[in-house]
C-alpha atoms as a PDB file:
ATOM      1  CA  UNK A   1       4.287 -14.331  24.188  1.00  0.00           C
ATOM      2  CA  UNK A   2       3.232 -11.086  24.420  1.00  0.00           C
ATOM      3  CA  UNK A   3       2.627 -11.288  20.805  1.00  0.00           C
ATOM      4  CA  UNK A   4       0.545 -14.457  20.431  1.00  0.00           C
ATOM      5  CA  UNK A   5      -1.724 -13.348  23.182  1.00  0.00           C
ATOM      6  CA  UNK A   6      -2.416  -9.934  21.541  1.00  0.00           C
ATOM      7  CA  UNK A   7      -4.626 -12.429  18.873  1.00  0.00           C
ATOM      8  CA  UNK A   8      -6.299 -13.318  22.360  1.00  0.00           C
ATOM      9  CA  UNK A   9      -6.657 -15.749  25.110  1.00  0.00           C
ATOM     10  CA  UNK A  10      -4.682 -19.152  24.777  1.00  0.00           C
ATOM     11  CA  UNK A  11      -3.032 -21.410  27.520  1.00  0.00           C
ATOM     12  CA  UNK A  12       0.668 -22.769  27.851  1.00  0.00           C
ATOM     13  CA  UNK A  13      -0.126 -25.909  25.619  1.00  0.00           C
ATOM     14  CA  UNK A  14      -1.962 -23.514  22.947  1.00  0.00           C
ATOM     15  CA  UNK A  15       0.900 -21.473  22.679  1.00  0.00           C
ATOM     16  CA  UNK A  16       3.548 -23.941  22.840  1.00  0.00           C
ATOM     17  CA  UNK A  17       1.530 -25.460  19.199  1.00  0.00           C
ATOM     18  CA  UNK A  18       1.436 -22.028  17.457  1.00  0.00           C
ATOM     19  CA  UNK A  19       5.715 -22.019  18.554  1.00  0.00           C
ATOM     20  CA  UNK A  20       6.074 -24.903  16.718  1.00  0.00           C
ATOM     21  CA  UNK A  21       3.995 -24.390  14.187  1.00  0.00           C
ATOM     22  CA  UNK A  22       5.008 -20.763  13.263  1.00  0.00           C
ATOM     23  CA  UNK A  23       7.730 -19.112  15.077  1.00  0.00           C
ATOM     24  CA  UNK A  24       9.739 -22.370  15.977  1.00  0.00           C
ATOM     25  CA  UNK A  25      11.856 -21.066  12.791  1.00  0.00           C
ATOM     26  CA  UNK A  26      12.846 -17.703  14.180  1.00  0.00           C
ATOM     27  CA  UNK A  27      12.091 -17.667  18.056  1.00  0.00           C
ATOM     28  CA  UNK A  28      12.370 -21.538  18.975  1.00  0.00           C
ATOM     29  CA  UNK A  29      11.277 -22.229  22.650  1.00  0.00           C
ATOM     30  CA  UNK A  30      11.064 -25.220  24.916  1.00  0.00           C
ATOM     31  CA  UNK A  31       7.965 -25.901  27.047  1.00  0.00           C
ATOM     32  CA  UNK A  32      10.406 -25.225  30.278  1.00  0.00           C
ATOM     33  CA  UNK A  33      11.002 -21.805  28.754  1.00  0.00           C
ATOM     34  CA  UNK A  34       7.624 -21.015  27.702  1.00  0.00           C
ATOM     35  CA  UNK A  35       5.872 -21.674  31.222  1.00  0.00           C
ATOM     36  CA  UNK A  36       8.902 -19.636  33.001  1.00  0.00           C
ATOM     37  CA  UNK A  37       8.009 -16.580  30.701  1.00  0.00           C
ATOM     38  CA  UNK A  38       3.999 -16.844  31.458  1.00  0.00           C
ATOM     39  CA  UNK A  39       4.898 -17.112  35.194  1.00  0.00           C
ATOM     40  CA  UNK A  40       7.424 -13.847  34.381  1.00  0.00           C
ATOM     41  CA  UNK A  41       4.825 -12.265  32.676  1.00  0.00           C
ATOM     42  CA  UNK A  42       1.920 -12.793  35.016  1.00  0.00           C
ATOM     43  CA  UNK A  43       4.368 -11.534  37.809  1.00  0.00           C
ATOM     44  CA  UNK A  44       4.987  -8.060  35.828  1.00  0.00           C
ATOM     45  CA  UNK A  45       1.613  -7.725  35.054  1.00  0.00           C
ATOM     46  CA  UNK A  46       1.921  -8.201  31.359  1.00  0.00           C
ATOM     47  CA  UNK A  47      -0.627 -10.800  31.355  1.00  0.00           C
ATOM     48  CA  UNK A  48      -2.737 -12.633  33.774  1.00  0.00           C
ATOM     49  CA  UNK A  49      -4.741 -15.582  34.171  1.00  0.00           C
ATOM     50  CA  UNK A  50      -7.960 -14.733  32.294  1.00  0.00           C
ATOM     51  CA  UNK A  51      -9.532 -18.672  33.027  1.00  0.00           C
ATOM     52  CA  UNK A  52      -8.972 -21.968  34.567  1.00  0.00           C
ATOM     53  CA  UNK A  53      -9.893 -25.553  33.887  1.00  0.00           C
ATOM     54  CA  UNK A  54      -9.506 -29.347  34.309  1.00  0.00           C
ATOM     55  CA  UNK A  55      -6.013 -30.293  35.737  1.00  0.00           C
ATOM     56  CA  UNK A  56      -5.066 -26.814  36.493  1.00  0.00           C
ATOM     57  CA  UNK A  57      -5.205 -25.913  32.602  1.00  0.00           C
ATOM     58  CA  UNK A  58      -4.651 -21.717  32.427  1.00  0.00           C
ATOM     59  CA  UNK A  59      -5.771 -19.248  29.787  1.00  0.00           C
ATOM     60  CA  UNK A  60      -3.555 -16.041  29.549  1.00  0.00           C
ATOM     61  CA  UNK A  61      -4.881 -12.922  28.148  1.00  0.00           C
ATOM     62  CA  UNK A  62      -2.591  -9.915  27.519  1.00  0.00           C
ATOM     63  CA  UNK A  63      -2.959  -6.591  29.988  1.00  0.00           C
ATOM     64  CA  UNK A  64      -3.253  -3.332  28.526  1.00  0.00           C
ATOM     65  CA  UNK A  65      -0.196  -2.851  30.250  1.00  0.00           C
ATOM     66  CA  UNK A  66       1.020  -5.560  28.054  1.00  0.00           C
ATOM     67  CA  UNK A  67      -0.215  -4.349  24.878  1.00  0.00           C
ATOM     68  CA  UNK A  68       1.483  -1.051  25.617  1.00  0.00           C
ATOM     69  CA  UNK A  69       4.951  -2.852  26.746  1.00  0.00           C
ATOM     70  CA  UNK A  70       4.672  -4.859  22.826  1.00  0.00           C
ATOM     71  CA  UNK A  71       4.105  -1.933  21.265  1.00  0.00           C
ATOM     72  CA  UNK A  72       6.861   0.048  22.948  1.00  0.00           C
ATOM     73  CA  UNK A  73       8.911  -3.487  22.079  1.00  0.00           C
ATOM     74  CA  UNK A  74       7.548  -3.245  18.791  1.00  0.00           C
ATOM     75  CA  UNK A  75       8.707   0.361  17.253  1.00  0.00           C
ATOM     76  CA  UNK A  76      11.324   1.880  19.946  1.00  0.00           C
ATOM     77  CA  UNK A  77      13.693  -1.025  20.743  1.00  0.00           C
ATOM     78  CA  UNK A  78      16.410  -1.766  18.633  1.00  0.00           C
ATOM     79  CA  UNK A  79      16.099  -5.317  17.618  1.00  0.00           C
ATOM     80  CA  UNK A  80      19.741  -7.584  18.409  1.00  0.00           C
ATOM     81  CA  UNK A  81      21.661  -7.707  15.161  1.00  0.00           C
ATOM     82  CA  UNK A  82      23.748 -11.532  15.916  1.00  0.00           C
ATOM     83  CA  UNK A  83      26.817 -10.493  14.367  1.00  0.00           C
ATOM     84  CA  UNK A  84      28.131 -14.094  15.639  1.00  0.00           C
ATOM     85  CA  UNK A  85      28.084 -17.049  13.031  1.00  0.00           C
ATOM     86  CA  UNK A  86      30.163 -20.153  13.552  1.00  0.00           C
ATOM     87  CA  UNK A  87      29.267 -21.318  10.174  1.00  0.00           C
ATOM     88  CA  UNK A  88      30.939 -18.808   8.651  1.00  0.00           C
ATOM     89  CA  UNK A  89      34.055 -18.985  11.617  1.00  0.00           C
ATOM     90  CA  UNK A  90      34.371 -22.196  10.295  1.00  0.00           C
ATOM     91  CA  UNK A  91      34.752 -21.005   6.694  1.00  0.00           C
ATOM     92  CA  UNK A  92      37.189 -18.814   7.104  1.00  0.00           C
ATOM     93  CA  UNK A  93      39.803 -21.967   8.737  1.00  0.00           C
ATOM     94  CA  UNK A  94      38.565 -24.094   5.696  1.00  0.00           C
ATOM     95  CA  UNK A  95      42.094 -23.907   4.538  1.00  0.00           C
ATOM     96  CA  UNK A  96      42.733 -26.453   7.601  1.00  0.00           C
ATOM     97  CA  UNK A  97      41.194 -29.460   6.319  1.00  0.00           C
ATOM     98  CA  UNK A  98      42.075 -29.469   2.426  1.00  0.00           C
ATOM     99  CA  UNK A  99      39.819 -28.872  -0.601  1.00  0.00           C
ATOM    100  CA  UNK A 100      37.790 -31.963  -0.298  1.00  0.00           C
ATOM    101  CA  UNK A 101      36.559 -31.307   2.637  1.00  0.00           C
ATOM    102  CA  UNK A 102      36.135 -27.784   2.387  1.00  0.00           C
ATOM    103  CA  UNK A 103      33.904 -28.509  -0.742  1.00  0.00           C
ATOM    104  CA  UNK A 104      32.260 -31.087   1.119  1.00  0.00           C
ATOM    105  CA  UNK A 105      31.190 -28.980   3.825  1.00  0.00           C
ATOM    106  CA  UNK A 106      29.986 -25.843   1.583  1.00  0.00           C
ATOM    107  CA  UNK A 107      27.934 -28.520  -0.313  1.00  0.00           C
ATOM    108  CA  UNK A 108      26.467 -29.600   2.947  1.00  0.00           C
ATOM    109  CA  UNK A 109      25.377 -26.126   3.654  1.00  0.00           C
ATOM    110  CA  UNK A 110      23.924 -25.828   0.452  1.00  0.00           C
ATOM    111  CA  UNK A 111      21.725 -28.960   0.773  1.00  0.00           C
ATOM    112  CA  UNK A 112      20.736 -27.569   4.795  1.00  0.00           C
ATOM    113  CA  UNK A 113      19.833 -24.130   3.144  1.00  0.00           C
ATOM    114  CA  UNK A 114      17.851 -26.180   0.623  1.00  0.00           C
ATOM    115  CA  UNK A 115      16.196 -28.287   3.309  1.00  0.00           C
ATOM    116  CA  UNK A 116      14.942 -25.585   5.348  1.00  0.00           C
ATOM    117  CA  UNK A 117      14.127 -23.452   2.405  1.00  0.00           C
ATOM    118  CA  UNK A 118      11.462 -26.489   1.308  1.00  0.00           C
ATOM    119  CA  UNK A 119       9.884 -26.350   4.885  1.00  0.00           C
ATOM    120  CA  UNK A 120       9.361 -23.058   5.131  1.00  0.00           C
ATOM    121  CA  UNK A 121       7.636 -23.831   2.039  1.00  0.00           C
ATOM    122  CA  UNK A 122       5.822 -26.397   3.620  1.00  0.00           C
ATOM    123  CA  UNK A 123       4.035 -24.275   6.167  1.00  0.00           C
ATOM    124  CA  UNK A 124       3.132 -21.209   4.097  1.00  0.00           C
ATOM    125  CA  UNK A 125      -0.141 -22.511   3.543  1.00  0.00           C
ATOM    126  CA  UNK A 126      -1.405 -22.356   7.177  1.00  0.00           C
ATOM    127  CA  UNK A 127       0.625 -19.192   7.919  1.00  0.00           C
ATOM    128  CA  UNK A 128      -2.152 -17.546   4.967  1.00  0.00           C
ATOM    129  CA  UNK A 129      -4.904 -20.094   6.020  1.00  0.00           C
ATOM    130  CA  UNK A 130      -4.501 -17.989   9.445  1.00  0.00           C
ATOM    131  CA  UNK A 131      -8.364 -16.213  10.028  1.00  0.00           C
ATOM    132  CA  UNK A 132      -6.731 -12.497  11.293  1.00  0.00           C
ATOM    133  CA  UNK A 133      -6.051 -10.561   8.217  1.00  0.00           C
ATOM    134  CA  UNK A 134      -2.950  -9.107   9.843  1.00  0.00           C
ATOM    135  CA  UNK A 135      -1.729 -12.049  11.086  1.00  0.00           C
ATOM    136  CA  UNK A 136      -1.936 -13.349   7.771  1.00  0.00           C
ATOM    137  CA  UNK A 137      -0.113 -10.559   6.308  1.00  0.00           C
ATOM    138  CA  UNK A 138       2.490 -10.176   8.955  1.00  0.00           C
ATOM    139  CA  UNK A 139       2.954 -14.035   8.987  1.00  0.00           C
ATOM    140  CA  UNK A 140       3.710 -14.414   5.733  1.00  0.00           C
ATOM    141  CA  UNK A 141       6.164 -11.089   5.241  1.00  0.00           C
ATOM    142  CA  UNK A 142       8.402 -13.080   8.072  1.00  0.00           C
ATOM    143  CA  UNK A 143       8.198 -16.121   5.942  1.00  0.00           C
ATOM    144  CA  UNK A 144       9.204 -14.140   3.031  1.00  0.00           C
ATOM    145  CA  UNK A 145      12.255 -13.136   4.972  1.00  0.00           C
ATOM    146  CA  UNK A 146      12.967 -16.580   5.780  1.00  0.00           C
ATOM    147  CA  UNK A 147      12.470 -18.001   2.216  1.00  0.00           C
ATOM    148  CA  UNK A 148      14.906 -15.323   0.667  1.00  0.00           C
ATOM    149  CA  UNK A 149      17.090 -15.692   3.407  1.00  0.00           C
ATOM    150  CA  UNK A 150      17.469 -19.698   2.406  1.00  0.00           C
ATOM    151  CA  UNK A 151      17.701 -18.918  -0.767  1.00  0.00           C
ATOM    152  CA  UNK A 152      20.603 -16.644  -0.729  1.00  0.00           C
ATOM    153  CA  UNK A 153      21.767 -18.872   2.148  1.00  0.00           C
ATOM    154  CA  UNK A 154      21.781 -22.013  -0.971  1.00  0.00           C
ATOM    155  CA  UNK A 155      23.083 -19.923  -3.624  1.00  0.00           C
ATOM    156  CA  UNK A 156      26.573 -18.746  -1.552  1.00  0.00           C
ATOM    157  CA  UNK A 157      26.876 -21.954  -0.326  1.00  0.00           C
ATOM    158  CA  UNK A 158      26.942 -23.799  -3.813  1.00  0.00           C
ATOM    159  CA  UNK A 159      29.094 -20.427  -5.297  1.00  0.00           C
ATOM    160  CA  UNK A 160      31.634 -20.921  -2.577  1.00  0.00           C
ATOM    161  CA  UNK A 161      31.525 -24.592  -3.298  1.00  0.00           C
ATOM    162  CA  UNK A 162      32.703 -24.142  -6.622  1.00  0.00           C
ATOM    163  CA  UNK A 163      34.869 -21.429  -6.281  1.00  0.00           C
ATOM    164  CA  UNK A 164      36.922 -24.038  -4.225  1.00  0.00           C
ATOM    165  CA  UNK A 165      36.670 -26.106  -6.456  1.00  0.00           C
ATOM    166  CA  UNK A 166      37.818 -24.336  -9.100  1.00  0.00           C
ATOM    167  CA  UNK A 167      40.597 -22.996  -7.126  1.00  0.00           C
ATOM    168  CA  UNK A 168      42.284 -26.807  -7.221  1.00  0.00           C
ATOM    169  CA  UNK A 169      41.675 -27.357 -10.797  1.00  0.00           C
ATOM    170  CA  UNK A 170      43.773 -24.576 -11.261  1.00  0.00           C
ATOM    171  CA  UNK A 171      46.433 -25.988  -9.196  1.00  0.00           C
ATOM    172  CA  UNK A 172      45.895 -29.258 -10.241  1.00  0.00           C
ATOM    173  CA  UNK A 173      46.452 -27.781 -13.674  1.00  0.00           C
ATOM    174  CA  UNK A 174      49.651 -25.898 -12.928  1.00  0.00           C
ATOM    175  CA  UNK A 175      51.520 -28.660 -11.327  1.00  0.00           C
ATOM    176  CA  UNK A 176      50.523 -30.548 -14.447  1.00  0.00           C
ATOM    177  CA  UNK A 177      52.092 -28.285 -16.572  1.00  0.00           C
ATOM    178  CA  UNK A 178      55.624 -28.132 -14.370  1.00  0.00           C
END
């Protein structure tokens, strides 16, 4: 949030649109969530109301407290590394359900990774359209991430889709030849 309203003033609904239309892929938020964190923001001080309208509409604006708090964020923390992935806990028991399905699944990824991969496509054009040169910049080194990261992501899933494969061919091929 803090982010989004260093680019300046925008209300719950404005942000909630820029969510979806640029960090939905790496920072996904409901509406519920987004409103809680205004209110949590507000009440540290981190932002405040900077404007009201019709039907209780409310523009935020960053504090220079704020700024200083994403900046610290920024540089000093230590961003979370997920070391978690149940995509790849589920690989490793693939032996469970037999080579079919094991193949089937890895394929599946591949065609996911593929899928996402051609939607992050699809939005690179307003995350350069953006007017703030840094945003622009910033915006599309993030996407960059994202596209290599789908990529790889593909190219894994299709390798370890025909490595299993190949692994019962050669079976297949040495029961043959008892």
């Amino acid at each position: 949030m803090l982010g989004l309203l260093s680019a300046g003033p925008a209300s719950g609904y404005d942000l909630l649109k820029t969510f979806e239309l640029s960090l939905e892929n790496v920072w996904p938020a409901t509406q519920s969530q987004l409103y809680a964190e205004l209110g949590r923001l507000a009440k540290e001080g981190l932002v405040r109301v900077a404007a009201e309208g019709p039907r209780g509409r409310k523009e935020y604006e960053i504090t220079e407290e704020g700024r200083a708090e994403l900046r610290h964020w920024l540089v000093e923390v230590p961003p979370t590394l997920t070391r978690r992935s149940d995509m790849l806990l589920r690989v490793f028991f693939l032996d469970q359900v037999g080579a079919d399905a094991a193949r089937g699944y890895l394929e599946r990824l591949a065609e996911r990774a593929v899928h996402e991969h051609d939607q992050l496509r699809g939005i690179r054009e307003f995350v350069i359209s953006q007017g703030d040169d840094a945003l622009r910049l910033y915006g599309d080194i993030a996407l960059e991430w994202g596209l290599r990261l789908t990529a790889a992501q593909r190219d894994w899933a299709e390798w370890a889709a025909g490595r299993v494969g190949a692994l019962e061919h050669e079976k297949a091929g040495q029961a043959g030849a008892e």
